[in-house]
C-alpha atoms as a PDB file:
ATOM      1  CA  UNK A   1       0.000   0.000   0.000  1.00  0.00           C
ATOM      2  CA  UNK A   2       1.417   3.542  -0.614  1.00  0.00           C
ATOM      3  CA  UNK A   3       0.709   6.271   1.578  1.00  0.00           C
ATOM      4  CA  UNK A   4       1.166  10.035   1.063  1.00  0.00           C
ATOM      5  CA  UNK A   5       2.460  11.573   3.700  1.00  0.00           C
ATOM      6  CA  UNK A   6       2.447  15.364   4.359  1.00  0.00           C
ATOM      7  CA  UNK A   7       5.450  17.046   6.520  1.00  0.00           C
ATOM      8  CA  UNK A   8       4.498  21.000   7.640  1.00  0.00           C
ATOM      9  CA  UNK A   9       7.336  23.185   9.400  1.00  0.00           C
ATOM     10  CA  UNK A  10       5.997  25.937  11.200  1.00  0.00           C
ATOM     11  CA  UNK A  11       8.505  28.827  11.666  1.00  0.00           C
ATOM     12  CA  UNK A  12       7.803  32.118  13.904  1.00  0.00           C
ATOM     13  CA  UNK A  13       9.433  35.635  14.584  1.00  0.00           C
ATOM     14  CA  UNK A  14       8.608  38.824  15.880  1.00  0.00           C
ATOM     15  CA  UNK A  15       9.082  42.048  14.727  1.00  0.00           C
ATOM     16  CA  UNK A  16       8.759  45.471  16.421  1.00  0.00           C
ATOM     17  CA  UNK A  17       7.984  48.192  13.996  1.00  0.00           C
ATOM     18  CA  UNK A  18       7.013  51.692  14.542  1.00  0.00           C
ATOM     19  CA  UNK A  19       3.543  52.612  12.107  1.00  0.00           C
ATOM     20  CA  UNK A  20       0.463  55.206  13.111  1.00  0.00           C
ATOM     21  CA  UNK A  21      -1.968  51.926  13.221  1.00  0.00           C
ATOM     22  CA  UNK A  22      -1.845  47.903  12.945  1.00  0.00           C
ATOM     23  CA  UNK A  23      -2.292  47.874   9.617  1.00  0.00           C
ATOM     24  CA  UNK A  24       0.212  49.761   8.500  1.00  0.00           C
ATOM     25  CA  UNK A  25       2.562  47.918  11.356  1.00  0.00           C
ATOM     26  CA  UNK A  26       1.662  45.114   8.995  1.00  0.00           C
ATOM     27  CA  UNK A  27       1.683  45.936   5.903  1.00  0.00           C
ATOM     28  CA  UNK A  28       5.253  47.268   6.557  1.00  0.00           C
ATOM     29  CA  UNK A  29       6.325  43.764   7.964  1.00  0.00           C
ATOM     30  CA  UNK A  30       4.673  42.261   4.550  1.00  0.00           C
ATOM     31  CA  UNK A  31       6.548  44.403   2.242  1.00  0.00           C
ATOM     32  CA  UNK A  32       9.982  43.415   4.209  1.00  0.00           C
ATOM     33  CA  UNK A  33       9.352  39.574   3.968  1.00  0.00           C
ATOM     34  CA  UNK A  34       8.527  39.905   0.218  1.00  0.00           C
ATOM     35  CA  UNK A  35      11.686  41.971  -0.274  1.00  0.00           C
ATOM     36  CA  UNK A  36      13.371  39.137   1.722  1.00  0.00           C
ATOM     37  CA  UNK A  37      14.632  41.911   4.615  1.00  0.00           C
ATOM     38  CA  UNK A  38      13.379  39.159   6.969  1.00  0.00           C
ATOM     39  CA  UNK A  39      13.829  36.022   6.600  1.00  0.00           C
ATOM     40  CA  UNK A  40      13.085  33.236   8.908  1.00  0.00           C
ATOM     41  CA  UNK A  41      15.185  30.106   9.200  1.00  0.00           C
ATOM     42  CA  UNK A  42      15.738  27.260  11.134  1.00  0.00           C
ATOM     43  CA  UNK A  43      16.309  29.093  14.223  1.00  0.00           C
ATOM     44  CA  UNK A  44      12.510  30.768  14.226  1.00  0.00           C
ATOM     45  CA  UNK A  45      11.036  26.668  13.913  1.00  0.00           C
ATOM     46  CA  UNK A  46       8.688  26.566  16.039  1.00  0.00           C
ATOM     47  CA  UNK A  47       6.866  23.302  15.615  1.00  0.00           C
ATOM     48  CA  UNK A  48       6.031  20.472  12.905  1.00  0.00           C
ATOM     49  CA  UNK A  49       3.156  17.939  11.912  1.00  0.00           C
ATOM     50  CA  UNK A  50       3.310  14.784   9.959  1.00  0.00           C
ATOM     51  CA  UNK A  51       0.317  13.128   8.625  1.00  0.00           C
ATOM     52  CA  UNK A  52      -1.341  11.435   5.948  1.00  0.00           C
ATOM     53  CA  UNK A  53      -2.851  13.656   2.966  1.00  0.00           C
ATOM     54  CA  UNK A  54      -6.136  11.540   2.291  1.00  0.00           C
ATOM     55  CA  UNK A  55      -7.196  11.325   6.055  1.00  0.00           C
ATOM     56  CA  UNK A  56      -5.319  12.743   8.837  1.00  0.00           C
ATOM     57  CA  UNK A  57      -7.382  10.656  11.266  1.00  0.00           C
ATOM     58  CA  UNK A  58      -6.628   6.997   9.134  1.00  0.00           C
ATOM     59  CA  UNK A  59      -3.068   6.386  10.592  1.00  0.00           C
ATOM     60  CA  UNK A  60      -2.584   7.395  13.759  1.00  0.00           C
ATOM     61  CA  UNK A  61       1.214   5.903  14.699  1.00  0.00           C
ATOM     62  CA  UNK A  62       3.508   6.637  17.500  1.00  0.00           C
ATOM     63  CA  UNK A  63       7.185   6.659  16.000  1.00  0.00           C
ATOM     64  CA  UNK A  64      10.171   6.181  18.671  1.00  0.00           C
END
């Protein structure tokens, strides 16, 4: 039987910027990351998942 199997990294950071509201706080922080003046790497991981694509719920196996 084949199985396929779905890995997700979740990285985090944050950033302290200085805007009149939050959306601007934001959209400054989005314009950085798409102009790659943050970047996030393996230091910001934060947490992972591993599952099965089809069903999440079908295998549920506890790996040593």
């Amino acid at each position: 039987m084949e199985y396929l199997i779905e890995i997700i990294e979740t990285l985090s950071k944050q950033i302290k910027v200085e805007a009149d509201s939050a959306e601007e706080a934001i959209c400054q922080v989005k314009k950085q990351y798409r102009d790659s003046k943050i970047i996030l790497t393996a230091d910001d991981f934060v947490d992972y998942k591993i599952d099965t694509i089809k069903d999440p719920d079908f295998v549920k196996i506890n790996c040593k």
